[in-house]
PDB file of N, CA and C in Angstrom:
ATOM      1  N   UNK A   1      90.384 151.846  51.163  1.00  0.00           N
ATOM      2  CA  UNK A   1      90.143 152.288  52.515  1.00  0.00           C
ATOM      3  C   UNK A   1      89.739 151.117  53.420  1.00  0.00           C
ATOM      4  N   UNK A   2      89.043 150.186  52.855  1.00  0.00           N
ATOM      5  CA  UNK A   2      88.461 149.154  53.309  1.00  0.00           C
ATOM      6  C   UNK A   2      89.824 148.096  54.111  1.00  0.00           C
ATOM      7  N   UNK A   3      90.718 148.157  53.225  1.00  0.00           N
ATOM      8  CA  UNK A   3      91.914 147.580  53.636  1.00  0.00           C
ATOM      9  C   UNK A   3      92.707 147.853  54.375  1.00  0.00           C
ATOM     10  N   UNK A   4      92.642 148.860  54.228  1.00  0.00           N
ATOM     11  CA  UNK A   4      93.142 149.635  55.957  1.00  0.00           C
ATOM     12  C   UNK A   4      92.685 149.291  57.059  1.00  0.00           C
ATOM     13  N   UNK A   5      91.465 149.910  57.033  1.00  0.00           N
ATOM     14  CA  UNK A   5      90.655 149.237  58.212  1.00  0.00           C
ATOM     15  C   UNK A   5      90.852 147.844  58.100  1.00  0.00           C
ATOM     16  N   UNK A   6      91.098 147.147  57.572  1.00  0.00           N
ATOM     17  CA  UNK A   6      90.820 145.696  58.210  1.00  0.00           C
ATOM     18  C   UNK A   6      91.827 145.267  58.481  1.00  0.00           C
ATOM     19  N   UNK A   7      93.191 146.155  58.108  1.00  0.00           N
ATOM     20  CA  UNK A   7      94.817 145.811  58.621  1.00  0.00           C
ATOM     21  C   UNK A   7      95.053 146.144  59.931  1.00  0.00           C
ATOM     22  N   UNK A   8      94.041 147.396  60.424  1.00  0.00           N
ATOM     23  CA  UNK A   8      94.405 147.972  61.564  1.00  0.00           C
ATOM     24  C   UNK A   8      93.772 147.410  62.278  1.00  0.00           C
ATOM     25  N   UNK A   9      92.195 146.808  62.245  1.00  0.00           N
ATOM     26  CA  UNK A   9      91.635 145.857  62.926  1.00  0.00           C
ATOM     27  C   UNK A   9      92.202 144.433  63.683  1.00  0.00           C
ATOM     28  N   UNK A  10      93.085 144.119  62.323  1.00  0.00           N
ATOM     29  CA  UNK A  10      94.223 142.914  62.702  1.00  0.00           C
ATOM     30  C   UNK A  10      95.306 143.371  63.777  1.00  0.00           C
ATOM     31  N   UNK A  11      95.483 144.159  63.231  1.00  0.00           N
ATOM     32  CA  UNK A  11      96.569 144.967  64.391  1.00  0.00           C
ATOM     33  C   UNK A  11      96.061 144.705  65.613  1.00  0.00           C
ATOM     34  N   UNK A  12      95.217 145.728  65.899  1.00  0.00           N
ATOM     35  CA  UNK A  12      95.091 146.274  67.109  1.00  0.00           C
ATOM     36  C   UNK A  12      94.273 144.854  67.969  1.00  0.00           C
ATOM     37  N   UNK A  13      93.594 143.538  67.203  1.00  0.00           N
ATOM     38  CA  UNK A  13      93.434 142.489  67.778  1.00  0.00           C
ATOM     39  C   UNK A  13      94.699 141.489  68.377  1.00  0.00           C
ATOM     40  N   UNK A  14      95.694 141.613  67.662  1.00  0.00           N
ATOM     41  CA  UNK A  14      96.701 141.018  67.645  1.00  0.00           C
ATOM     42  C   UNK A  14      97.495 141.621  68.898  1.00  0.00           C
ATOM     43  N   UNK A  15      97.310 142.693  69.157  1.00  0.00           N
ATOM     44  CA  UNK A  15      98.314 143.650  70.178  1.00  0.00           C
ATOM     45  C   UNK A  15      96.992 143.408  72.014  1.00  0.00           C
ATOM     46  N   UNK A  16      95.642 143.273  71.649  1.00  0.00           N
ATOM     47  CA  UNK A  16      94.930 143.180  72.677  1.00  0.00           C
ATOM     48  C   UNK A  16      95.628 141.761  73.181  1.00  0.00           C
ATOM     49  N   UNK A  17      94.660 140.620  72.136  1.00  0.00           N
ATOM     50  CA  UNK A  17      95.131 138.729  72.170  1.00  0.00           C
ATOM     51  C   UNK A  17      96.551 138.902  73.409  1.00  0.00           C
ATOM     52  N   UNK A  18      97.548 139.646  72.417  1.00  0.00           N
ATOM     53  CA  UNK A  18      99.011 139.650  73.375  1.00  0.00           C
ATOM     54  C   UNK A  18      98.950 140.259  74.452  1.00  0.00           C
ATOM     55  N   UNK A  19      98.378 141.545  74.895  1.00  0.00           N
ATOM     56  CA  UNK A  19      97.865 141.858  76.221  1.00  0.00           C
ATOM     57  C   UNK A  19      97.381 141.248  76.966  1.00  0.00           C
ATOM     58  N   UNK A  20      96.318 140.519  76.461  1.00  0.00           N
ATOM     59  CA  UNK A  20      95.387 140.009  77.364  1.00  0.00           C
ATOM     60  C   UNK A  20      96.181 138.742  78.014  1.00  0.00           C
ATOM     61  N   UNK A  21      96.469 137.872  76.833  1.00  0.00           N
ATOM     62  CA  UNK A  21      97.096 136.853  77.242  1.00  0.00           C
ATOM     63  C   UNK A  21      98.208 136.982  78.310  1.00  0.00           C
ATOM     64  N   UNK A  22      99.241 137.719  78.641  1.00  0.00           N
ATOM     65  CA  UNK A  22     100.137 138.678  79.413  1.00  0.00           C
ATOM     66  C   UNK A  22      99.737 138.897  80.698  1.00  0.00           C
ATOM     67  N   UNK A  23      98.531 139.743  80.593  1.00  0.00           N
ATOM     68  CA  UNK A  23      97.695 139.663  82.015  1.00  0.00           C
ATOM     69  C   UNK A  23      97.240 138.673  82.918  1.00  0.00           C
ATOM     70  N   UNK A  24      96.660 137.530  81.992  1.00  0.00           N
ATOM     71  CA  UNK A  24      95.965 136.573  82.641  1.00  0.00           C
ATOM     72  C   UNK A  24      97.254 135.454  83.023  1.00  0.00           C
ATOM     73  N   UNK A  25      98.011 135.794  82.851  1.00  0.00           N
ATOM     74  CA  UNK A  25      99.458 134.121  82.787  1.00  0.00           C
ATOM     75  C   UNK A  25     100.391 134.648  84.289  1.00  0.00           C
ATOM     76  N   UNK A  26      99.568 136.526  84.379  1.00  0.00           N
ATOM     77  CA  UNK A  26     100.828 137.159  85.359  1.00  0.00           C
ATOM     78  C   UNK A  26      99.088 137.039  86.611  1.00  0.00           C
ATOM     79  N   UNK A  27      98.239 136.995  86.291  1.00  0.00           N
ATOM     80  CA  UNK A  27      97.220 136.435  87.611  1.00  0.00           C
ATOM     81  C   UNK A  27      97.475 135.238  87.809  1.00  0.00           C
ATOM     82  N   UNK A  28      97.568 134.310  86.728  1.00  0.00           N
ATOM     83  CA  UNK A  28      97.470 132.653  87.129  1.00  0.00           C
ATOM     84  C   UNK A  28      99.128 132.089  87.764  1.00  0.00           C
ATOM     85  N   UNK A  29      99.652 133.284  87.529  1.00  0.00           N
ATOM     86  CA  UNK A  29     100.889 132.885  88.461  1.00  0.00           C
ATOM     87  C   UNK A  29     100.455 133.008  89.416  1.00  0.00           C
ATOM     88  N   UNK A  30     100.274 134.197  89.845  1.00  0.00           N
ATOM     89  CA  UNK A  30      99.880 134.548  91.583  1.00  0.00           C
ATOM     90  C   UNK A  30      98.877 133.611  92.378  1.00  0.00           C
ATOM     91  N   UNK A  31      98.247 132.749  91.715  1.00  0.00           N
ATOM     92  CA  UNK A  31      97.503 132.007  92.378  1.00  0.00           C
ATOM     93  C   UNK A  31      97.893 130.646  93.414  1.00  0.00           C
ATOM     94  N   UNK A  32      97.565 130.612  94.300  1.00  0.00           N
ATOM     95  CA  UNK A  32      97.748 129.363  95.063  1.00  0.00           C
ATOM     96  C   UNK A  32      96.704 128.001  94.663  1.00  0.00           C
ATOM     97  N   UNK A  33      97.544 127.128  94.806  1.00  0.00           N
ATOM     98  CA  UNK A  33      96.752 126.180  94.538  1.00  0.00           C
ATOM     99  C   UNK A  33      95.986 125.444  95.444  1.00  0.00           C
ATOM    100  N   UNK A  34      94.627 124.392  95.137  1.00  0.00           N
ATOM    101  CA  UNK A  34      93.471 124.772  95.907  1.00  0.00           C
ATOM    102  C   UNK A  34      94.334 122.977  97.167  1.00  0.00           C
ATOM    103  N   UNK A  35      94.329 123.173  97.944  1.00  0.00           N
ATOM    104  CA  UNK A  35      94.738 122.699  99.264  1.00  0.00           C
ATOM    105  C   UNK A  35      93.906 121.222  99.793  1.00  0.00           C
ATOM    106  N   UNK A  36      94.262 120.010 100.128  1.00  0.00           N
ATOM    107  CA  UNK A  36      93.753 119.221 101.303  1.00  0.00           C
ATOM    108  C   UNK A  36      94.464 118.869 102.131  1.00  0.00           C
ATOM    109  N   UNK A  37      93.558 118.809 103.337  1.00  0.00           N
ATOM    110  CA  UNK A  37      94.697 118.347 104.134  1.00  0.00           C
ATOM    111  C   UNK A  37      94.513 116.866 104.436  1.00  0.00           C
ATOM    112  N   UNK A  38      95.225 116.298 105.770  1.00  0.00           N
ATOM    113  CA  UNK A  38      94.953 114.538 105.483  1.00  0.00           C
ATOM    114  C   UNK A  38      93.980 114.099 105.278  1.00  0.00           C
ATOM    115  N   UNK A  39      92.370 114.683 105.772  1.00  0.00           N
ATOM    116  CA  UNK A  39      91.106 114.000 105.624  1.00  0.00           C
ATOM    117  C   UNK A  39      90.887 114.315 104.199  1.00  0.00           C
ATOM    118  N   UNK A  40      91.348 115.177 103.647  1.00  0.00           N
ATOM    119  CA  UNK A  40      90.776 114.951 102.022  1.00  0.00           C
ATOM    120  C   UNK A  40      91.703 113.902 101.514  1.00  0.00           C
ATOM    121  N   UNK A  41      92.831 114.024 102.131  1.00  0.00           N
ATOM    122  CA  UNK A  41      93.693 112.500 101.130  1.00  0.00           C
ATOM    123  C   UNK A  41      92.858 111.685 101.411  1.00  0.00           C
ATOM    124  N   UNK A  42      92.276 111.567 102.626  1.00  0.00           N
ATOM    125  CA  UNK A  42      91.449 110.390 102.973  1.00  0.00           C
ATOM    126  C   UNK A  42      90.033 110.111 102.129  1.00  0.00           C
ATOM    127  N   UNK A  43      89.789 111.079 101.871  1.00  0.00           N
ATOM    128  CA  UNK A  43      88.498 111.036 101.402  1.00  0.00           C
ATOM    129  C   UNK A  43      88.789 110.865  99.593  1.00  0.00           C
ATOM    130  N   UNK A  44      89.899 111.283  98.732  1.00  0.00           N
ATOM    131  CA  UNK A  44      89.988 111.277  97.352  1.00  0.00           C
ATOM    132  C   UNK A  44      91.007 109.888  97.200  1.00  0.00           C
ATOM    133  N   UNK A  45      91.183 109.103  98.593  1.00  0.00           N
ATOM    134  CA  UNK A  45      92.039 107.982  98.136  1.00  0.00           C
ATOM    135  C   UNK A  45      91.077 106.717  98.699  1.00  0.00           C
ATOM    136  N   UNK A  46      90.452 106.960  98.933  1.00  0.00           N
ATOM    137  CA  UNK A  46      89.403 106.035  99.953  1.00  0.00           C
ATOM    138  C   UNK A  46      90.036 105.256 101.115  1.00  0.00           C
ATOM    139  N   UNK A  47      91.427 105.295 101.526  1.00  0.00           N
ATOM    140  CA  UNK A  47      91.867 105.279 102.372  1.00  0.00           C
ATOM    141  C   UNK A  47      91.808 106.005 103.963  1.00  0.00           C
ATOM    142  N   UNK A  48      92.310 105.269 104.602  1.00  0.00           N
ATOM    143  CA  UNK A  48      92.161 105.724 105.904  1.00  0.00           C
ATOM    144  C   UNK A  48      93.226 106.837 106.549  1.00  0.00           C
ATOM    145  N   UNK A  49      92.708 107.728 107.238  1.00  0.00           N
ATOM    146  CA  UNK A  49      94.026 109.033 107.402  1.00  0.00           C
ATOM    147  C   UNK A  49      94.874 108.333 108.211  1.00  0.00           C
ATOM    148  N   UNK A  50      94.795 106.976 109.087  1.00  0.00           N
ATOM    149  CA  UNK A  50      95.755 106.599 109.658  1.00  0.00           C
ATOM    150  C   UNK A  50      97.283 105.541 108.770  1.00  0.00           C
ATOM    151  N   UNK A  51      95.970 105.157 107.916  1.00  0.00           N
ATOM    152  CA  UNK A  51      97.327 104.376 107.087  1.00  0.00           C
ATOM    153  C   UNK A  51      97.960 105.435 105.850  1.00  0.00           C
ATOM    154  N   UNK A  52      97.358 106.066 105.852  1.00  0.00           N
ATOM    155  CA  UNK A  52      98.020 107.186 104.577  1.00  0.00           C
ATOM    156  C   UNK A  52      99.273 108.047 105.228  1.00  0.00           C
ATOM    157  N   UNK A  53      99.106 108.446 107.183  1.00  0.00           N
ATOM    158  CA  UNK A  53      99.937 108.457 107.493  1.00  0.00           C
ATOM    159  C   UNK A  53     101.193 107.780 107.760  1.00  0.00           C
ATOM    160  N   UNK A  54     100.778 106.480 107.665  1.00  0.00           N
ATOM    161  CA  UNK A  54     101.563 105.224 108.338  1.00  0.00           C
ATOM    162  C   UNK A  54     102.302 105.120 106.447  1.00  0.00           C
ATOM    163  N   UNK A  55     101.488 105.228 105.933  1.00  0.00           N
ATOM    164  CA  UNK A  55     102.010 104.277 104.629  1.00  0.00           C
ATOM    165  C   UNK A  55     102.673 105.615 103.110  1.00  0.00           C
ATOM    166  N   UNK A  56     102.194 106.294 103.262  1.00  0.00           N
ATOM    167  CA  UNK A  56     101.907 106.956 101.690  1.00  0.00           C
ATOM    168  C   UNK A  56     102.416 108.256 102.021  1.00  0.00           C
ATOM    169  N   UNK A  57     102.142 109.193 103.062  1.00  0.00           N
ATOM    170  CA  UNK A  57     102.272 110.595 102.987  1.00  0.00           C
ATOM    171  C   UNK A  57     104.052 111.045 103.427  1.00  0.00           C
ATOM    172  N   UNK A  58     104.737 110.152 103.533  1.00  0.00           N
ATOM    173  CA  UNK A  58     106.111 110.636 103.435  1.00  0.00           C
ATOM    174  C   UNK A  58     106.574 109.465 102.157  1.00  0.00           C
ATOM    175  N   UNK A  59     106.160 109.518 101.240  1.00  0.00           N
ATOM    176  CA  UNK A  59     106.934 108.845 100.202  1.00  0.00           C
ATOM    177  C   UNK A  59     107.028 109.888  99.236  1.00  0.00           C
ATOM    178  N   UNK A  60     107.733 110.103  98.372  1.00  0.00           N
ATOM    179  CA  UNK A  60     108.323 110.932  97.105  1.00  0.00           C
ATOM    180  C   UNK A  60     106.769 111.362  96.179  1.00  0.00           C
ATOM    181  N   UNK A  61     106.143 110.284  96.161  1.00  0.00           N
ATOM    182  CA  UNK A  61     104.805 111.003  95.090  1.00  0.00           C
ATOM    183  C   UNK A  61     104.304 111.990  95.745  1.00  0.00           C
ATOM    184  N   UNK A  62     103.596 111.936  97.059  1.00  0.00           N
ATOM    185  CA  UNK A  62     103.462 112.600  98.336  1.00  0.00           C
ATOM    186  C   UNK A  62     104.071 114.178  98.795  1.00  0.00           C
ATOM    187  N   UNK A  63     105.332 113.981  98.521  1.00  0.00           N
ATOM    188  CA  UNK A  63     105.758 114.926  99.254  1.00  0.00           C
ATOM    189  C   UNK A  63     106.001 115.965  98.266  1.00  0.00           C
ATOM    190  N   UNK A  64     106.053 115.574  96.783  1.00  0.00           N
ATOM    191  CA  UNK A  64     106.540 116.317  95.200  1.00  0.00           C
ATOM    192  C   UNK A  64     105.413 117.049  95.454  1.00  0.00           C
ATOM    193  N   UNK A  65     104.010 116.861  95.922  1.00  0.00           N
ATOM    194  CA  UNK A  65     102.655 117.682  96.012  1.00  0.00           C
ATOM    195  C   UNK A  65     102.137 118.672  97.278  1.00  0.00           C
ATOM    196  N   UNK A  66     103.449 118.257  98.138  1.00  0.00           N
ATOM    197  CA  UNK A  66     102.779 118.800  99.465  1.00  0.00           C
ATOM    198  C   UNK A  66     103.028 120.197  99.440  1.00  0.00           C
ATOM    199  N   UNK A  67     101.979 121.269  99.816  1.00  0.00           N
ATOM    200  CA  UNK A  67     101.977 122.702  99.685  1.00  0.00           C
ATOM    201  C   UNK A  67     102.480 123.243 101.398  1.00  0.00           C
ATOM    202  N   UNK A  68     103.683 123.605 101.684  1.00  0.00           N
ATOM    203  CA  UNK A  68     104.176 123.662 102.861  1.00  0.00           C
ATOM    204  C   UNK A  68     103.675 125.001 103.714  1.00  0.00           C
ATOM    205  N   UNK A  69     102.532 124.977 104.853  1.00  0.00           N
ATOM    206  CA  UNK A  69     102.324 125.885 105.036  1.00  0.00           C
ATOM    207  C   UNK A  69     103.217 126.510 106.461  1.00  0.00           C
ATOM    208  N   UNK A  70     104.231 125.628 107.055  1.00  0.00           N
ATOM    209  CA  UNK A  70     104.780 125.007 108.052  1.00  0.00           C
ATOM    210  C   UNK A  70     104.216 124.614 109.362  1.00  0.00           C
ATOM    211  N   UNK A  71     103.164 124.754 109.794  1.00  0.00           N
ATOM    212  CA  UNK A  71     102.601 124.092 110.955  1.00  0.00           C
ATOM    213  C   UNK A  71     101.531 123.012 110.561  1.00  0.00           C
ATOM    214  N   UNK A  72     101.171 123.008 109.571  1.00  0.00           N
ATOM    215  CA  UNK A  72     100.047 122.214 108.656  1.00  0.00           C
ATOM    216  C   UNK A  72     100.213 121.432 107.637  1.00  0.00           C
ATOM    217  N   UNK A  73     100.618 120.131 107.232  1.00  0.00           N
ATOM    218  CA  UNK A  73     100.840 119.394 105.862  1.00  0.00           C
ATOM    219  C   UNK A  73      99.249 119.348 105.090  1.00  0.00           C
ATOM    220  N   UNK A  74      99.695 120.082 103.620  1.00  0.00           N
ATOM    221  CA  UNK A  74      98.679 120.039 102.853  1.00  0.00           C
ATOM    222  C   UNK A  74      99.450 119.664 101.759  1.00  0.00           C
ATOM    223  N   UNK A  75      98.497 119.469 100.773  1.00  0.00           N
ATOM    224  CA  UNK A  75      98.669 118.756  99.268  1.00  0.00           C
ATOM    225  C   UNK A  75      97.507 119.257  98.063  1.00  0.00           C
ATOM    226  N   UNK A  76      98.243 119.481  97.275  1.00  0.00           N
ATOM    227  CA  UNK A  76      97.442 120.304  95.996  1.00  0.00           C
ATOM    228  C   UNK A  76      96.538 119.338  95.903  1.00  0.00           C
ATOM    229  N   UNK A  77      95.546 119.762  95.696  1.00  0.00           N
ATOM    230  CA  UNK A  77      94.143 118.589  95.720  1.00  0.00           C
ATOM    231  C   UNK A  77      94.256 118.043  93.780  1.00  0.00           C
ATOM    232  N   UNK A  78      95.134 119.020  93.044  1.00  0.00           N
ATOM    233  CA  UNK A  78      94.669 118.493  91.771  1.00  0.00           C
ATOM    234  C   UNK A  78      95.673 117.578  91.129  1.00  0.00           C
ATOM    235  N   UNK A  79      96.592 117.303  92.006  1.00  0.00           N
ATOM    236  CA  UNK A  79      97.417 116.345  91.644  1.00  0.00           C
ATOM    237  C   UNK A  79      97.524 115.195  92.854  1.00  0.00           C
ATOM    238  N   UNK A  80      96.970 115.091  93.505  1.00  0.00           N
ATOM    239  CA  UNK A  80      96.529 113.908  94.440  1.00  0.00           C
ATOM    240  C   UNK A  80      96.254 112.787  93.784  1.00  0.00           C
ATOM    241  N   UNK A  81      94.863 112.859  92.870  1.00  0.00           N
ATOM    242  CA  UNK A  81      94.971 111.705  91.879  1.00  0.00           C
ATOM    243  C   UNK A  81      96.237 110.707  91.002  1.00  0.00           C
ATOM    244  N   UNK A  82      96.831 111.822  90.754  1.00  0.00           N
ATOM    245  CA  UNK A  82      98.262 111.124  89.869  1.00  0.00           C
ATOM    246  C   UNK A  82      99.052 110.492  90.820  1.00  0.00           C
ATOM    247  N   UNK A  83      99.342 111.769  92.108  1.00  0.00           N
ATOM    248  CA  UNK A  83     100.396 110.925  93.480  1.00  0.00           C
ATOM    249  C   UNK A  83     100.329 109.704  93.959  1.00  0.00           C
ATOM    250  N   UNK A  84      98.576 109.495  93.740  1.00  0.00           N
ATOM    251  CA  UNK A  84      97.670 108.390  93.901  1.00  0.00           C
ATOM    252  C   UNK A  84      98.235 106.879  93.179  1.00  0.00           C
ATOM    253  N   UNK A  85      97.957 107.294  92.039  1.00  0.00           N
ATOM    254  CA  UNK A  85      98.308 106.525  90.741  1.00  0.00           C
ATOM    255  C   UNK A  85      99.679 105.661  90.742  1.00  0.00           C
ATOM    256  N   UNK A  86     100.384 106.958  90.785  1.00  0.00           N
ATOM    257  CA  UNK A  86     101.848 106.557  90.682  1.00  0.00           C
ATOM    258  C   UNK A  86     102.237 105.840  92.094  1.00  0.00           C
ATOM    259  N   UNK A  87     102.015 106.227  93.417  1.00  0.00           N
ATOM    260  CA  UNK A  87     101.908 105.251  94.767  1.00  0.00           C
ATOM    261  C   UNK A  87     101.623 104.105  94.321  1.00  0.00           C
ATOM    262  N   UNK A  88     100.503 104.215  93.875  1.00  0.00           N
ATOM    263  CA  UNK A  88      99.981 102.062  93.454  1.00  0.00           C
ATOM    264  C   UNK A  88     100.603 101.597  92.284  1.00  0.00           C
ATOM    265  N   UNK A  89     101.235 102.185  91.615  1.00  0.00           N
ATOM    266  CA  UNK A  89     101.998 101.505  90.375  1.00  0.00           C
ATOM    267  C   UNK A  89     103.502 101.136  91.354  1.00  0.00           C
ATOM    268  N   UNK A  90     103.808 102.166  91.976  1.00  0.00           N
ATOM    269  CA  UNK A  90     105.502 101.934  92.879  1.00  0.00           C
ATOM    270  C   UNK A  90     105.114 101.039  93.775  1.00  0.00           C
ATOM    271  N   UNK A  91     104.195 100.733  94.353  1.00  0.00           N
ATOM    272  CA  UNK A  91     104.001 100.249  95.727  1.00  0.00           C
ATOM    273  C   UNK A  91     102.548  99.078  95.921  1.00  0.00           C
ATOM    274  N   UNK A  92     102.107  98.922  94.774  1.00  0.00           N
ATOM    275  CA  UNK A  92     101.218  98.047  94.873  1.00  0.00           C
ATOM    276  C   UNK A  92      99.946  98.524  95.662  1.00  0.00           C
ATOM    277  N   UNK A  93      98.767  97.965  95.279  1.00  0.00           N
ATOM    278  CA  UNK A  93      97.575  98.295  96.023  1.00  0.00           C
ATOM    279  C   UNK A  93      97.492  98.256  97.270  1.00  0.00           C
ATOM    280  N   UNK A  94      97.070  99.291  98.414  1.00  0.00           N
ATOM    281  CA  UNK A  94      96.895  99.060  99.472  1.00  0.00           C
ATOM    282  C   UNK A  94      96.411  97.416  99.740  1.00  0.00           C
ATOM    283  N   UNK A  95      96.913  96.974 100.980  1.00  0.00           N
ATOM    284  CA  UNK A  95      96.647  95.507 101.345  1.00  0.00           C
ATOM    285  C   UNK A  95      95.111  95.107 101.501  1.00  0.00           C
ATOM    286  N   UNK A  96      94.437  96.560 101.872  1.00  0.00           N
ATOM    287  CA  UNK A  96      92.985  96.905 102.377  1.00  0.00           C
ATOM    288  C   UNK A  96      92.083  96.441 100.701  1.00  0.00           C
ATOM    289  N   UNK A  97      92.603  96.074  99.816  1.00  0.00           N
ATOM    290  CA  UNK A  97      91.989  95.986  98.546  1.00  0.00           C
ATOM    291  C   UNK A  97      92.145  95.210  97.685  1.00  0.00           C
ATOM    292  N   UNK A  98      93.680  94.308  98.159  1.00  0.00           N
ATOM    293  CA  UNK A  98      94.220  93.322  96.921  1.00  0.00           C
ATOM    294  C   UNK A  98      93.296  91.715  98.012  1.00  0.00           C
ATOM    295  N   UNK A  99      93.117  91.251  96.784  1.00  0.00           N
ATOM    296  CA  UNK A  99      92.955  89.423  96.796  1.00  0.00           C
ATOM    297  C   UNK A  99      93.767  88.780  97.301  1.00  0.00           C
ATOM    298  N   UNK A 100      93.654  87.705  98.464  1.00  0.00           N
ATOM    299  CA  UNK A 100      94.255  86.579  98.249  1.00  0.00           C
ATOM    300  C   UNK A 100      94.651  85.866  96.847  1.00  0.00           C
ATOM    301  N   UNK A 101      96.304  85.670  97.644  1.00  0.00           N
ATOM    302  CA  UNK A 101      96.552  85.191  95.793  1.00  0.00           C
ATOM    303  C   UNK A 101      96.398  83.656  95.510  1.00  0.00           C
ATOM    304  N   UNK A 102      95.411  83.222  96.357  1.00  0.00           N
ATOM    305  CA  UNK A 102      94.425  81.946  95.893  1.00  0.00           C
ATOM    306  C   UNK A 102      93.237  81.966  94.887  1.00  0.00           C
ATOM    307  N   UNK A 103      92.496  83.241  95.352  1.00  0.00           N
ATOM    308  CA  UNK A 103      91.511  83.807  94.640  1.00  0.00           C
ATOM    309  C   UNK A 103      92.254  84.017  93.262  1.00  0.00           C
ATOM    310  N   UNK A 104      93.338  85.261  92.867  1.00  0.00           N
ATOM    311  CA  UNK A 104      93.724  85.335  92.174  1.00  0.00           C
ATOM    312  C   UNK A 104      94.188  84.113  91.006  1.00  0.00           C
ATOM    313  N   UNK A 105      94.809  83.584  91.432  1.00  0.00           N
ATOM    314  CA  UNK A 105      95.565  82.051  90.761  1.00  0.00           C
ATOM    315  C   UNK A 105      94.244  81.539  90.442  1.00  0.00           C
ATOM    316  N   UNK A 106      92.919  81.803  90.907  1.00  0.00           N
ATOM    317  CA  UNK A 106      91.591  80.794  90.529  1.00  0.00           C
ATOM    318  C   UNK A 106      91.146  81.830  89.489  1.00  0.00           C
ATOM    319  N   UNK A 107      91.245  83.333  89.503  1.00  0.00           N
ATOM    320  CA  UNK A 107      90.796  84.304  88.388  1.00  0.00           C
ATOM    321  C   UNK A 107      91.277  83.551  87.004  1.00  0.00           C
ATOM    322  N   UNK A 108      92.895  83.879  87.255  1.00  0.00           N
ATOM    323  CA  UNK A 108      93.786  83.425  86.160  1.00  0.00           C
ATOM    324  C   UNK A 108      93.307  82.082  85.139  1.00  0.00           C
ATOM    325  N   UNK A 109      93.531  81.064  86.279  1.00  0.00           N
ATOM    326  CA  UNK A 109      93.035  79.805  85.301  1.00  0.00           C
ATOM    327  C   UNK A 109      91.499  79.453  84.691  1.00  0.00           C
ATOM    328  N   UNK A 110      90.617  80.912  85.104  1.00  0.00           N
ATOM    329  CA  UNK A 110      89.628  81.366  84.625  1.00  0.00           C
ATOM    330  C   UNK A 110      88.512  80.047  85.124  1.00  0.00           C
ATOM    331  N   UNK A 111      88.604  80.099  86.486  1.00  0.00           N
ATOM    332  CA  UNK A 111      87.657  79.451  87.460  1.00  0.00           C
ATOM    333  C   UNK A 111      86.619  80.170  88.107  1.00  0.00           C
ATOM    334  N   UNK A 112      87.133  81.156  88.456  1.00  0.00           N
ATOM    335  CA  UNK A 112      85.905  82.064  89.212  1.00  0.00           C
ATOM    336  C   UNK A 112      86.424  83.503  88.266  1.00  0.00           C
ATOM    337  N   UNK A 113      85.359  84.460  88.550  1.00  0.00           N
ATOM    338  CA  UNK A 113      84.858  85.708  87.621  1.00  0.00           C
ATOM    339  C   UNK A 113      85.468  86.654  87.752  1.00  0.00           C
TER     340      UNK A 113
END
């Protein structure tokens, strides 16, 4: 008897697990994702909203994230970081942050720190 019950226990966990899981995948569809607009690029890139306009926010990393509301450009705030990433790997560090490449060439030959 004991085995029963603990087959049907399996069961009927196995049939919830699949419910449940079902439910929650058909909410997390429906969800929108959480939004910035240019001052948060500004603020999660430490950049300025004028050069992010000038420089970054119509390039391909940029625009793969932008959430179109049509009178308003926004961008999924949780992939900003990566758009981020991948911008400075394609495009090099904003100018606002890289070294003279005197300084640099003095890093290299391991002159200054």
């Amino acid at each position: 008897m004991s085995d029963l019950s603990t087959e049907l226990g399996k069961i009927t966990n196995s049939i919830l697990s699949d419910y449940v899981k079902k439910v929650v995948d058909t909410q997390v569809a429906n969800l929108h994702p959480v939004t910035v607009s240019i001052k948060g690029l500004s603020k999660l890139t430490g950049m300025s909203e004028s050069w992010l306009r000038q420089h970054a926010v119509d390039t391909p990393e940029f625009i793969n994230i932008e959430f179109d509301l049509g009178s308003k450009r926004l961008w999924q705030a949780d992939k900003v970081n990566d758009a981020w990433l991948t911008y400075i790997n394609q495009h090099g560090t904003p100018a606002s942050t890289r070294l003279p490449q005197s300084v640099i060439r003095e890093q290299k030959r391991g002159l200054l720190i």
